[in-house]
C-alpha atoms as a PDB file:
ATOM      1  CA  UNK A   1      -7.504  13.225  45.051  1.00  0.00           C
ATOM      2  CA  UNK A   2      -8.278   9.408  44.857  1.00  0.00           C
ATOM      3  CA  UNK A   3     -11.285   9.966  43.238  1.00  0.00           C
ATOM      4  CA  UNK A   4      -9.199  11.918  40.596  1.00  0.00           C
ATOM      5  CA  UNK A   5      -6.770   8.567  39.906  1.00  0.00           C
ATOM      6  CA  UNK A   6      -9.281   6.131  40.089  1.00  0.00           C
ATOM      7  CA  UNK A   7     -11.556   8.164  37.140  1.00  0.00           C
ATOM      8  CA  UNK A   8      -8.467   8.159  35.315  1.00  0.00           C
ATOM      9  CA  UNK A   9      -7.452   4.536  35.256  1.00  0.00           C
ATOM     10  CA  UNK A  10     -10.927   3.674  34.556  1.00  0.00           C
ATOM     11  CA  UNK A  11     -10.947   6.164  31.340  1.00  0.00           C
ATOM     12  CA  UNK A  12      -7.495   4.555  30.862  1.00  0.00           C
ATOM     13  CA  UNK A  13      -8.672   1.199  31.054  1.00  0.00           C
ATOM     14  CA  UNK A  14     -12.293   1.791  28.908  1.00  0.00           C
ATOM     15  CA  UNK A  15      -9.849   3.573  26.059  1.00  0.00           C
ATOM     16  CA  UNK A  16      -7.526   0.930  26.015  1.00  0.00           C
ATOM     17  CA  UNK A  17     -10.170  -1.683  25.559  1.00  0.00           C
ATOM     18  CA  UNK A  18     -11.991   0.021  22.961  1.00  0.00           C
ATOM     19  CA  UNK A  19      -9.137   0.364  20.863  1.00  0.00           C
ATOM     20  CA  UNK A  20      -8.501  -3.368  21.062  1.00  0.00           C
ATOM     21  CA  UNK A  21     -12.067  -3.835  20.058  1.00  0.00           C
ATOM     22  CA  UNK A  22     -11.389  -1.802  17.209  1.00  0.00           C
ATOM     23  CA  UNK A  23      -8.026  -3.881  16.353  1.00  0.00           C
ATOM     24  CA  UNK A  24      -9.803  -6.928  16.526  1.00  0.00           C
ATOM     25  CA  UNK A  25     -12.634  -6.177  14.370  1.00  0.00           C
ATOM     26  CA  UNK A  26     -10.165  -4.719  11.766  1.00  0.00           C
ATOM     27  CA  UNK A  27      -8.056  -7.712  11.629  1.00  0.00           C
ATOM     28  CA  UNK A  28     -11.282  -9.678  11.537  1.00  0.00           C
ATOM     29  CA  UNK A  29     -12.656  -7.145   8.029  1.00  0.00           C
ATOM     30  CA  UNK A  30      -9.172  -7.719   6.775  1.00  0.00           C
ATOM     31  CA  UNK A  31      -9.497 -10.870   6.507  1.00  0.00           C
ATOM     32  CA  UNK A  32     -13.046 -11.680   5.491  1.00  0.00           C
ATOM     33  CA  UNK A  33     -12.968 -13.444   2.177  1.00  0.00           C
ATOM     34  CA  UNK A  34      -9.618 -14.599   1.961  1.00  0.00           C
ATOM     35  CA  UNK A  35     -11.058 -18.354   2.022  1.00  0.00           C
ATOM     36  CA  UNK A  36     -10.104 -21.144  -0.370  1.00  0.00           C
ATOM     37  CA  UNK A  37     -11.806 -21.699  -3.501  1.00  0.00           C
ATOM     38  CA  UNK A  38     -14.756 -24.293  -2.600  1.00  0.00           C
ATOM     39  CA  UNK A  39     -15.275 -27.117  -4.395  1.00  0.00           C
ATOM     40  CA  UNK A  40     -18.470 -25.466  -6.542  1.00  0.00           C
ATOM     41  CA  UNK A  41     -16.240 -22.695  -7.336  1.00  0.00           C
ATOM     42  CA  UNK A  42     -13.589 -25.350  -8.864  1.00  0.00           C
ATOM     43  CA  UNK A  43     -16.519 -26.962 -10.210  1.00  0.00           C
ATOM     44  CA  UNK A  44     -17.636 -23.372 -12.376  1.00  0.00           C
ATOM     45  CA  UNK A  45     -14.183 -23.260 -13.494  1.00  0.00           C
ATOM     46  CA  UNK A  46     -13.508 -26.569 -14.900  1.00  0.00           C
ATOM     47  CA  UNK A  47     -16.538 -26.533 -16.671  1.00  0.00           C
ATOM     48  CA  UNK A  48     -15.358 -22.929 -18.380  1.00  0.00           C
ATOM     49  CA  UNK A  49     -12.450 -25.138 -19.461  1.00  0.00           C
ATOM     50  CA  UNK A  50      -9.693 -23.640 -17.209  1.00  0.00           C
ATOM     51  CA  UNK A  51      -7.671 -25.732 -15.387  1.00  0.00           C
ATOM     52  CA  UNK A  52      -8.833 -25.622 -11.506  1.00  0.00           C
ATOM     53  CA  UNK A  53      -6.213 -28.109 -10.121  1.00  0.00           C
ATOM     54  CA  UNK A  54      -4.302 -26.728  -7.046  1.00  0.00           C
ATOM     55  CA  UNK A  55      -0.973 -24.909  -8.320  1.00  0.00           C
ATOM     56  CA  UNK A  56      -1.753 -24.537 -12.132  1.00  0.00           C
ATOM     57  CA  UNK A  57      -1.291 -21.395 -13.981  1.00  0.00           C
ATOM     58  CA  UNK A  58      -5.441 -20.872 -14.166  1.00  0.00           C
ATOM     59  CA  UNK A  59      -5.807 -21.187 -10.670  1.00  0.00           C
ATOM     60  CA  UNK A  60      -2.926 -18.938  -9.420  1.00  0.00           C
ATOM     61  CA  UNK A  61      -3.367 -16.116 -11.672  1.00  0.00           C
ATOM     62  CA  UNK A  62      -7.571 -16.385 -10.514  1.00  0.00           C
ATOM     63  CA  UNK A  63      -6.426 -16.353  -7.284  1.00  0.00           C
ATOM     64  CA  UNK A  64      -3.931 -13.580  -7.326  1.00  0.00           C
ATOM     65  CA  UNK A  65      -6.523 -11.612  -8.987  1.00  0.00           C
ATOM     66  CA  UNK A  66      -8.556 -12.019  -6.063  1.00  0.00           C
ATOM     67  CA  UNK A  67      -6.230 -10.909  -3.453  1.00  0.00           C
ATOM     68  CA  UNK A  68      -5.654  -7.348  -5.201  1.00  0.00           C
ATOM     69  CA  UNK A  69      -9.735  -6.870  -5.083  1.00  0.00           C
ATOM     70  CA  UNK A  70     -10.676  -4.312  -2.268  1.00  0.00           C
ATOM     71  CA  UNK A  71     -12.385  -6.112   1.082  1.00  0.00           C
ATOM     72  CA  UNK A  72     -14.821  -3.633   2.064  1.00  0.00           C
END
């Protein structure tokens, strides 16, 4: 009989800590990509002639563009 409980709160305890692995690395593919533009970046699109400065209209629409793009 304690053999029984103790198989099942390890079982418990392995299934609860793979799905938190799981969580963690989902949160972590969710958010790969969603950096900053770096300065090269700027750099490529000042010299297309669009206006890179933080909060113009170039930059926001670029970078709203780039949050609708799929992750994986």
């Amino acid at each position: 009989m304690l053999d029984a409980v103790v198989g099942a709160v390890i079982a418990v305890t392995a299934t609860t800590a793979m799905l938190s692995a799981v969580q963690v690395t989902q949160s972590a593919f969710d958010q790969a990509g969603r950096s900053p533009l770096i300065e090269g970046e700027v750099e490529i699109l000042r010299g297309a002639g669009y206006d890179a400065n933080a909060g113009s209209e170039d930059r926001q629409v670029l970078e709203a563009d780039l949050r609708q793009l799929p992750v994986q």
